[in-house]
Protein backbone atom coordinates (compact mmCIF):
# COMPACT_ATOMS: atom_id res chain seq x y z
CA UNK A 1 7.65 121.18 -27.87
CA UNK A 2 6.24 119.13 -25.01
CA UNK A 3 6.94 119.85 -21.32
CA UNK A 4 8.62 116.32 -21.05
CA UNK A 5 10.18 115.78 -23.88
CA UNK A 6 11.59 119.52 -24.64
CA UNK A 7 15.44 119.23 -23.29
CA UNK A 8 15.79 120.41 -19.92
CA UNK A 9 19.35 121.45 -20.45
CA UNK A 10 18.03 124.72 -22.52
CA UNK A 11 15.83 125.79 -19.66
CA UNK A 12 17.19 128.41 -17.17
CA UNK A 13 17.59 127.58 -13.27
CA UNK A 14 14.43 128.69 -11.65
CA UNK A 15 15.25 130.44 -8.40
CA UNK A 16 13.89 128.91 -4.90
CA UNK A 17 14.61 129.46 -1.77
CA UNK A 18 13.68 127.47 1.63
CA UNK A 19 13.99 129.21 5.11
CA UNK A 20 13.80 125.87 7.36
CA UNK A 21 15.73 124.34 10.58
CA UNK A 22 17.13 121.25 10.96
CA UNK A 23 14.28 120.16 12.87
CA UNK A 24 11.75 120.35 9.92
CA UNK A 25 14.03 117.35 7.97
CA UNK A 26 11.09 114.54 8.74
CA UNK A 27 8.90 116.36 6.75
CA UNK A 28 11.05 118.53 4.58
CA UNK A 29 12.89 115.13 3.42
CA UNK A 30 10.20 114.71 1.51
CA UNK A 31 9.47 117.98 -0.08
CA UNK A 32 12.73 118.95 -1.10
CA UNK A 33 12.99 115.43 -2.73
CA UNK A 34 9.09 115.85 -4.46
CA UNK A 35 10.22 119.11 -5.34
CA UNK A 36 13.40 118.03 -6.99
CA UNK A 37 12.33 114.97 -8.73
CA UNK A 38 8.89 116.21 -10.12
CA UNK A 39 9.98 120.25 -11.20
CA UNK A 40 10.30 120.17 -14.88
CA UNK A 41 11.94 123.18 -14.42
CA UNK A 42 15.97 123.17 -13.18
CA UNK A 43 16.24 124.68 -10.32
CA UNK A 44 18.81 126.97 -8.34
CA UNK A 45 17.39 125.87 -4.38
CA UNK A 46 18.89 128.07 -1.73
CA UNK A 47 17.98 126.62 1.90
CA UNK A 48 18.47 129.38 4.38
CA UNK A 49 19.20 128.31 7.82
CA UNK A 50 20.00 128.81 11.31
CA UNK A 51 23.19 127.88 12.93
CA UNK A 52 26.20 125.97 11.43
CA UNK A 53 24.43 122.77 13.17
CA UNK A 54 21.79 123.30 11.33
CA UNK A 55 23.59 124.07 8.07
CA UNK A 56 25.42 120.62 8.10
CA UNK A 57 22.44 118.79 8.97
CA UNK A 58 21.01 119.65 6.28
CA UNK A 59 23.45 119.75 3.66
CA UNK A 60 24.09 115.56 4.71
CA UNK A 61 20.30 115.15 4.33
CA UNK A 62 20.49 116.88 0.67
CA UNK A 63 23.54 114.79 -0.19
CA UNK A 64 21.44 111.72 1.20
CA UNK A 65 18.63 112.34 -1.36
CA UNK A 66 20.94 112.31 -4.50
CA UNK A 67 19.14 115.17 -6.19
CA UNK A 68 19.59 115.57 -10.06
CA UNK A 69 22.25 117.65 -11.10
CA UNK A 70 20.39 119.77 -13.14
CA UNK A 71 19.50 121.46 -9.96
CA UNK A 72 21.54 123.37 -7.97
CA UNK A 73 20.94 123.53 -4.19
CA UNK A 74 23.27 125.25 -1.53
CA UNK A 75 22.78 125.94 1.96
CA UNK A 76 23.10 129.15 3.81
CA UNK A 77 23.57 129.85 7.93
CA UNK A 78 22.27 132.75 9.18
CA UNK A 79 25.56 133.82 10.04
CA UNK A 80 26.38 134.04 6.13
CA UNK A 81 23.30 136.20 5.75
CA UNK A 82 24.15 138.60 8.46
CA UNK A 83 26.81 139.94 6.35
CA UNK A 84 24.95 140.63 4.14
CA UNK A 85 21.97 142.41 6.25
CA UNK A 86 25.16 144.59 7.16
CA UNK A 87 26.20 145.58 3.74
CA UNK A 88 22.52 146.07 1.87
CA UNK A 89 20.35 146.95 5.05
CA UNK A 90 21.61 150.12 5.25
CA UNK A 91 19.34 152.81 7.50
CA UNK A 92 16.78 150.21 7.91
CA UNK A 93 16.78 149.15 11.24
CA UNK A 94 12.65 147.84 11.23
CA UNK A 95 14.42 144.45 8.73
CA UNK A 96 17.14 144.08 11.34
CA UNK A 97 14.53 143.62 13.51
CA UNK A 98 12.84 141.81 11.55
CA UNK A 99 15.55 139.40 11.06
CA UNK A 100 16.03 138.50 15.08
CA UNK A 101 12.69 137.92 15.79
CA UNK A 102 10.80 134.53 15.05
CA UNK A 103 12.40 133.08 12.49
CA UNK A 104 9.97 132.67 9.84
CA UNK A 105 9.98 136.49 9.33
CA UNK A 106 13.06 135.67 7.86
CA UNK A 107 11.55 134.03 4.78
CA UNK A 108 10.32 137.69 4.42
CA UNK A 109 13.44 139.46 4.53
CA UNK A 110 16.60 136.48 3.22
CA UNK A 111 15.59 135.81 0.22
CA UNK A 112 16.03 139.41 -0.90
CA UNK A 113 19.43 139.60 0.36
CA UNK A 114 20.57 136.68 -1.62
CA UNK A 115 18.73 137.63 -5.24
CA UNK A 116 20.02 140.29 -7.71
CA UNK A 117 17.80 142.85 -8.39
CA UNK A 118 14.76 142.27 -11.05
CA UNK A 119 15.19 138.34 -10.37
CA UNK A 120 12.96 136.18 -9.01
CA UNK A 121 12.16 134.41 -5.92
CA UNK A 122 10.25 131.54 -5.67
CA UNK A 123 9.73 131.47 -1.96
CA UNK A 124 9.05 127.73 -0.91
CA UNK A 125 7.25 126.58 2.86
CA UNK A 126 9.24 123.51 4.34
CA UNK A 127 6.31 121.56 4.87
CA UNK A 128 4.71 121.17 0.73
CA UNK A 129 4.44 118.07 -1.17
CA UNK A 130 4.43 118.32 -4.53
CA UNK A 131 3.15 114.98 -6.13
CA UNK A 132 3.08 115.85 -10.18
CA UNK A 133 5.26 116.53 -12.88
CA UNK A 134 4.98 120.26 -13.10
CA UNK A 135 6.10 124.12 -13.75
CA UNK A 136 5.95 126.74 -11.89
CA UNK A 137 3.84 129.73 -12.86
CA UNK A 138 5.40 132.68 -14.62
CA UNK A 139 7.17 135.04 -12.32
CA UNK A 140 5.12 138.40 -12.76
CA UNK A 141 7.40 141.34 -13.71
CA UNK A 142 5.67 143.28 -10.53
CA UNK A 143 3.26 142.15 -7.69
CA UNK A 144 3.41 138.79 -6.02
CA UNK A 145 1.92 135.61 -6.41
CA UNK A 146 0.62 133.60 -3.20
CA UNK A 147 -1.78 130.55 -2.33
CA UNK A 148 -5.35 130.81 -1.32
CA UNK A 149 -7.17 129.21 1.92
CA UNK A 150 -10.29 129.69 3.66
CA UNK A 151 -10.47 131.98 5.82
CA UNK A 152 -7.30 133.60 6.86
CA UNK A 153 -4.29 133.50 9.14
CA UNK A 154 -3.96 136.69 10.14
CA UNK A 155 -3.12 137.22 13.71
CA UNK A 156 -2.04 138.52 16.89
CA UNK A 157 -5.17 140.55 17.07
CA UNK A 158 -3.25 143.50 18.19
CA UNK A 159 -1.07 144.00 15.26
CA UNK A 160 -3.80 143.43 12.54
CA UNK A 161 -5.64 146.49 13.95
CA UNK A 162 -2.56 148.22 14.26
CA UNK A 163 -1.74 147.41 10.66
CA UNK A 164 -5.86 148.98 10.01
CA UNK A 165 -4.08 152.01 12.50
CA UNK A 166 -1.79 152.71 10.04
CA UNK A 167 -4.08 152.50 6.99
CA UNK A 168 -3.18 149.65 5.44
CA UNK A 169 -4.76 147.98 3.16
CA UNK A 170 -4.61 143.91 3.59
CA UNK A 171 -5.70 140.77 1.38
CA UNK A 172 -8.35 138.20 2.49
CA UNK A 173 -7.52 134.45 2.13
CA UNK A 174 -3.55 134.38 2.19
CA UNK A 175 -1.30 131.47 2.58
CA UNK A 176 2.20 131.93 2.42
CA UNK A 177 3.63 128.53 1.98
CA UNK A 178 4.52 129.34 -1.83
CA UNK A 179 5.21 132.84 -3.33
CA UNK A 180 6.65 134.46 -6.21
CA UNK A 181 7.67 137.89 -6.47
CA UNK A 182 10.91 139.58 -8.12
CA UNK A 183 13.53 141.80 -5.94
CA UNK A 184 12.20 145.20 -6.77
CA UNK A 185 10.05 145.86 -3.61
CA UNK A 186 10.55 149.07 -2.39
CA UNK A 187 12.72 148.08 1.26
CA UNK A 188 11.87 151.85 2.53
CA UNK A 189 8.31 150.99 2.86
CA UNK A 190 8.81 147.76 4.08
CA UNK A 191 10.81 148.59 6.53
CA UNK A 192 7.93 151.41 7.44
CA UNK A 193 5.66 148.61 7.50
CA UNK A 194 7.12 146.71 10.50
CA UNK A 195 7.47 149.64 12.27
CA UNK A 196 3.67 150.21 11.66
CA UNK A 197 2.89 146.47 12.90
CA UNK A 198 5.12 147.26 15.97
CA UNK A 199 2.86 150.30 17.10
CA UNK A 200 5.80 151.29 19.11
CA UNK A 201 6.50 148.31 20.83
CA UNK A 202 7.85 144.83 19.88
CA UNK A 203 6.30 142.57 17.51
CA UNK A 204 4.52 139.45 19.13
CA UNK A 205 7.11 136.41 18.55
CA UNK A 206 4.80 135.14 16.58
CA UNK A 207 5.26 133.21 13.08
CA UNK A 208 1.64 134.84 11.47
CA UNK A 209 3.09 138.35 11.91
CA UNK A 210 4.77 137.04 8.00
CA UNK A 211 0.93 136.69 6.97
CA UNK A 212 0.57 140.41 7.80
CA UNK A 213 3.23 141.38 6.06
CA UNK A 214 2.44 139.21 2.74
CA UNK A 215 -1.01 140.85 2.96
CA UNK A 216 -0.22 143.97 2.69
CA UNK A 217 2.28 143.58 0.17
CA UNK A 218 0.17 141.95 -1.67
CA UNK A 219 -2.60 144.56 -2.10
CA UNK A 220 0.19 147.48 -2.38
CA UNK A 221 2.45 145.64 -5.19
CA UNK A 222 -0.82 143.60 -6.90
CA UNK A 223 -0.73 139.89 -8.49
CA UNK A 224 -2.75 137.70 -6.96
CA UNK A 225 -3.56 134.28 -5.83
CA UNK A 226 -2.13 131.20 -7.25
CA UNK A 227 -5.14 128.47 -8.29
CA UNK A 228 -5.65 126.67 -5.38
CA UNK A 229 -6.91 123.62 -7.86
CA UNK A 230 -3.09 123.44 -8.50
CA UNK A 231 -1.57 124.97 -5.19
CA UNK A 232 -3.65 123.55 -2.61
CA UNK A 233 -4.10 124.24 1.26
CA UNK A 234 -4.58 121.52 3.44
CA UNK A 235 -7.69 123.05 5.26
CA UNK A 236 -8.34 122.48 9.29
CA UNK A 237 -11.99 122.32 8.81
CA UNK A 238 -14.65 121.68 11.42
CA UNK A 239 -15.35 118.16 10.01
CA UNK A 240 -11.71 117.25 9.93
CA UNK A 241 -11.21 118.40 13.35
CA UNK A 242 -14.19 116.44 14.50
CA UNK A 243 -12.83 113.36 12.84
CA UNK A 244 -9.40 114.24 14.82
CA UNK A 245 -11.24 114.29 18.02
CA UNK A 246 -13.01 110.73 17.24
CA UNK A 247 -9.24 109.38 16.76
CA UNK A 248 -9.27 109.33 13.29
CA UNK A 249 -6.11 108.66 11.68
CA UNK A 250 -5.04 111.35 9.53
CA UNK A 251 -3.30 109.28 6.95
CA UNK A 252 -7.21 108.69 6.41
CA UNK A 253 -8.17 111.92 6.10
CA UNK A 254 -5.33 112.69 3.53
CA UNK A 255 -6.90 110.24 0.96
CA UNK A 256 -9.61 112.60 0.33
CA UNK A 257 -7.35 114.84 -0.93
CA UNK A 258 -7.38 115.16 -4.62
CA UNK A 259 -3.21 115.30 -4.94
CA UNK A 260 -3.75 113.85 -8.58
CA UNK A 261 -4.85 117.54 -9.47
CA UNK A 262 -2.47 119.30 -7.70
CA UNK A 263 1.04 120.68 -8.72
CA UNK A 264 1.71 121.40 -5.07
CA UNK A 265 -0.03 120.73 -1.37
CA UNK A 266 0.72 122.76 1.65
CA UNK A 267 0.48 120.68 4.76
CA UNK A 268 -0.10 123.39 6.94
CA UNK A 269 -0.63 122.31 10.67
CA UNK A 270 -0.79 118.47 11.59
CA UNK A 271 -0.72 117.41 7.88
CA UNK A 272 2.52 117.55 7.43
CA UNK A 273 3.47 114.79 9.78
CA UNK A 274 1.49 112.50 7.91
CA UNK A 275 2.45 112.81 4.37
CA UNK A 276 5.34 110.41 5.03
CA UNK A 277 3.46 107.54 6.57
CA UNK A 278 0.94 108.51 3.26
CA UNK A 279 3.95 107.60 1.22
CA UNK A 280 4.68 104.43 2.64
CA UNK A 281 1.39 102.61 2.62
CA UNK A 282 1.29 103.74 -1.00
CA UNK A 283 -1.63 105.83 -0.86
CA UNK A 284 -0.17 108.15 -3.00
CA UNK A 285 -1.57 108.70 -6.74
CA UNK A 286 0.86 107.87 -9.36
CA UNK A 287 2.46 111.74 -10.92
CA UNK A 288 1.03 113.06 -13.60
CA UNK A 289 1.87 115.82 -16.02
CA UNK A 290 0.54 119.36 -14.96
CA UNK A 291 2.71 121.74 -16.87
CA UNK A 292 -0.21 124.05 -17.90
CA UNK A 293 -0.45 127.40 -16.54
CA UNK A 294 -3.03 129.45 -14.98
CA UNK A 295 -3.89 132.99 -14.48
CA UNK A 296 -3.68 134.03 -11.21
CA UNK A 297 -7.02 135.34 -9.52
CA UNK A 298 -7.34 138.87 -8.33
CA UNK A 299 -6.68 139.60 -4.56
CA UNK A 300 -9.79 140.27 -2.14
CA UNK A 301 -9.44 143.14 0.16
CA UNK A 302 -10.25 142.06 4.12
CA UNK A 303 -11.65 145.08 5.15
CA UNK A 304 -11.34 146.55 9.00
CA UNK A 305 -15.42 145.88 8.85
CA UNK A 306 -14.98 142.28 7.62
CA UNK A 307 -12.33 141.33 10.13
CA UNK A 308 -13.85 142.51 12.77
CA UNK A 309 -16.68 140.82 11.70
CA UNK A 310 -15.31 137.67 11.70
CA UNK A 311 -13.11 138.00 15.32
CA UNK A 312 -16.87 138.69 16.75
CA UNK A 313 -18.03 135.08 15.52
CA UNK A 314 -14.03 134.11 17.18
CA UNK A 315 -15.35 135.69 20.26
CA UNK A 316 -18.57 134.25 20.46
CA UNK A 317 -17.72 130.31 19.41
CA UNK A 318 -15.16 130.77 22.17
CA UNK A 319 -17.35 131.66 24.78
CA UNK A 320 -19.47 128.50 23.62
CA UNK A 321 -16.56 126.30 24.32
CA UNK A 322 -15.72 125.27 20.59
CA UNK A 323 -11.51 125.69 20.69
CA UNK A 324 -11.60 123.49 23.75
CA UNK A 325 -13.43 121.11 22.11
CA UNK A 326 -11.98 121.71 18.90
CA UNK A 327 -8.26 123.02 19.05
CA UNK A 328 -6.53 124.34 16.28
């Protein structure tokens, strides 16, 4: 039977979760509506947040968007979660840690405390627009799904090579504003993992340090990397940020975008901000239907040798002046 016409009431929730503040809602308005209006799929949307502030804030701009009730969305303070860190956490002090830092790392470590064992977690970036009728991929059984970019995110220096220190192993190309993964990740090692990262000191407050993490979960657990035709990275090029600089509106530089193939874009960085004045001068292809799936592609390997590589050419095109002239 046919995506659209097979009766959504026979499909099981898909599970999603959010990890947002109030202060994303200009932008995350929009994706949680997109999300909501174009997932063929029902869905069971937990938004994890930070104070109880926060948790009302949102929960009036949910109840503003009049979501379908085939979904299911709740919203969940950090307080709430704490508890539960407390009960389930147990002799793993590196994901309390973890959990008070910046708090993105807490899309890493939530999630798990809020999903049974075995199920799945769609783990779902604030800042994506999703402008087609569509499904999500299968959940794999084991490994992780995440999206692609060019060339990486990984970063503070100091923690990548002492993640290399530690002989870890860590995938080229991540971008972690969608995963997929199931709760059976084994919490000793990850735990072990931070405290690798931390080299005996405290993590850098900042929000790549998740990056790291996904990296090397990634090439320990396997899966691979969603098609970025479908699941598609906004990408800070060197011609985009030379438009930038020459006051180039980036509404304009969202219309070459091909959102007509996509099932989902991450607006990573500035792009974000402009999806919603996208919207409103109508710029916007109308949705389409893209319910097919595809396989996920195998995961690269960034070797010490590569990245090192590459933080030479950093070096050098820093010396040269190009991130004053160009900043990220």
């Amino acid at each position: 039977m046919d995506s659209m016409t097979q009766d959504i009431t026979t499909l099981a929730r898909r599970k999603a979760y959010c990890v947002m503040g109030a202060g994303s809602l200009p932008y995350a308005r929009l994706s949680i509506q997109s999300l909501c209006a174009n997932s063929i799929d029902p869905l069971d949307l937990k938004i994890i947040t930070d104070g109880e502030s926060d948790k009302t804030k949102i929960v009036d701009a949910v109840t503003e968007l009049g979501i379908e009730t085939r979904h299911q969305v709740s919203v969940h303070s950090k307080a709430e979660l704490d508890v539960l860190a407390t009960a389930q956490y147990v002799n793993l002090p590196e994901l309390h840690r973890l959990r008070s830092g910046h708090p993105c790392w807490r899309k890493i470590t939530d999630p798990l405390l809020l999903a049974e064992d075995g199920e799945e977690i769609l783990l779902l970036d604030p800042d994506l627009y999703f402008p087609n009728r569509f499904r999500f991929e299968p959940t794999p059984s084991t490994g992780v799904l995440l999206m692609w970019q060019r060339p990486h995110c990984l970063l503070p220096h100091e923690s990548v090579m002492n993640a290399y220190g530690g002989k870890l192993r860590l995938a080229h190309h991540v971008d972690i504003g969608v995963g997929q993964l199931r709760r059976n990740l084994d919490m000793q090692w990850m735990n072990d993992l931070v405290a690798t990262l931390r080299g005996g000191g405290e993590l850098p407050r900042k929000m790549h340090i998740e990056a790291i993490i996904w990296s090397a979960v990634a090439l320990r657990e396997g899966g691979g990397y969603l098609d970025p035709t479908h699941w598609h990275c906004w990408a800070n090029s060197q011609w985009k940020r030379a438009a930038l600089k020459m006051r180039v509106a980036g509404v304009r530089l969202l219309r070459g975008e091909p959102f007509s193939d996509m099932k989902c874009f991450h607006g990573g960085g500035p792009a974000k901000w402009w999806i919603p004045d996208f919207m409103k001068e109508g710029f916007m292809p109308a949705p389409r239907l893209l319910d097919e799936h595809v396989a996920p592609r195998a995961f690269e390997e960034l070797t010490q040798s590569e990245y090192l590589a590459g933080q030479r050419w950093r070096a050098l095109a820093r010396k040269l002046g190009y991130y004053a002239i160009f900043k990220s």
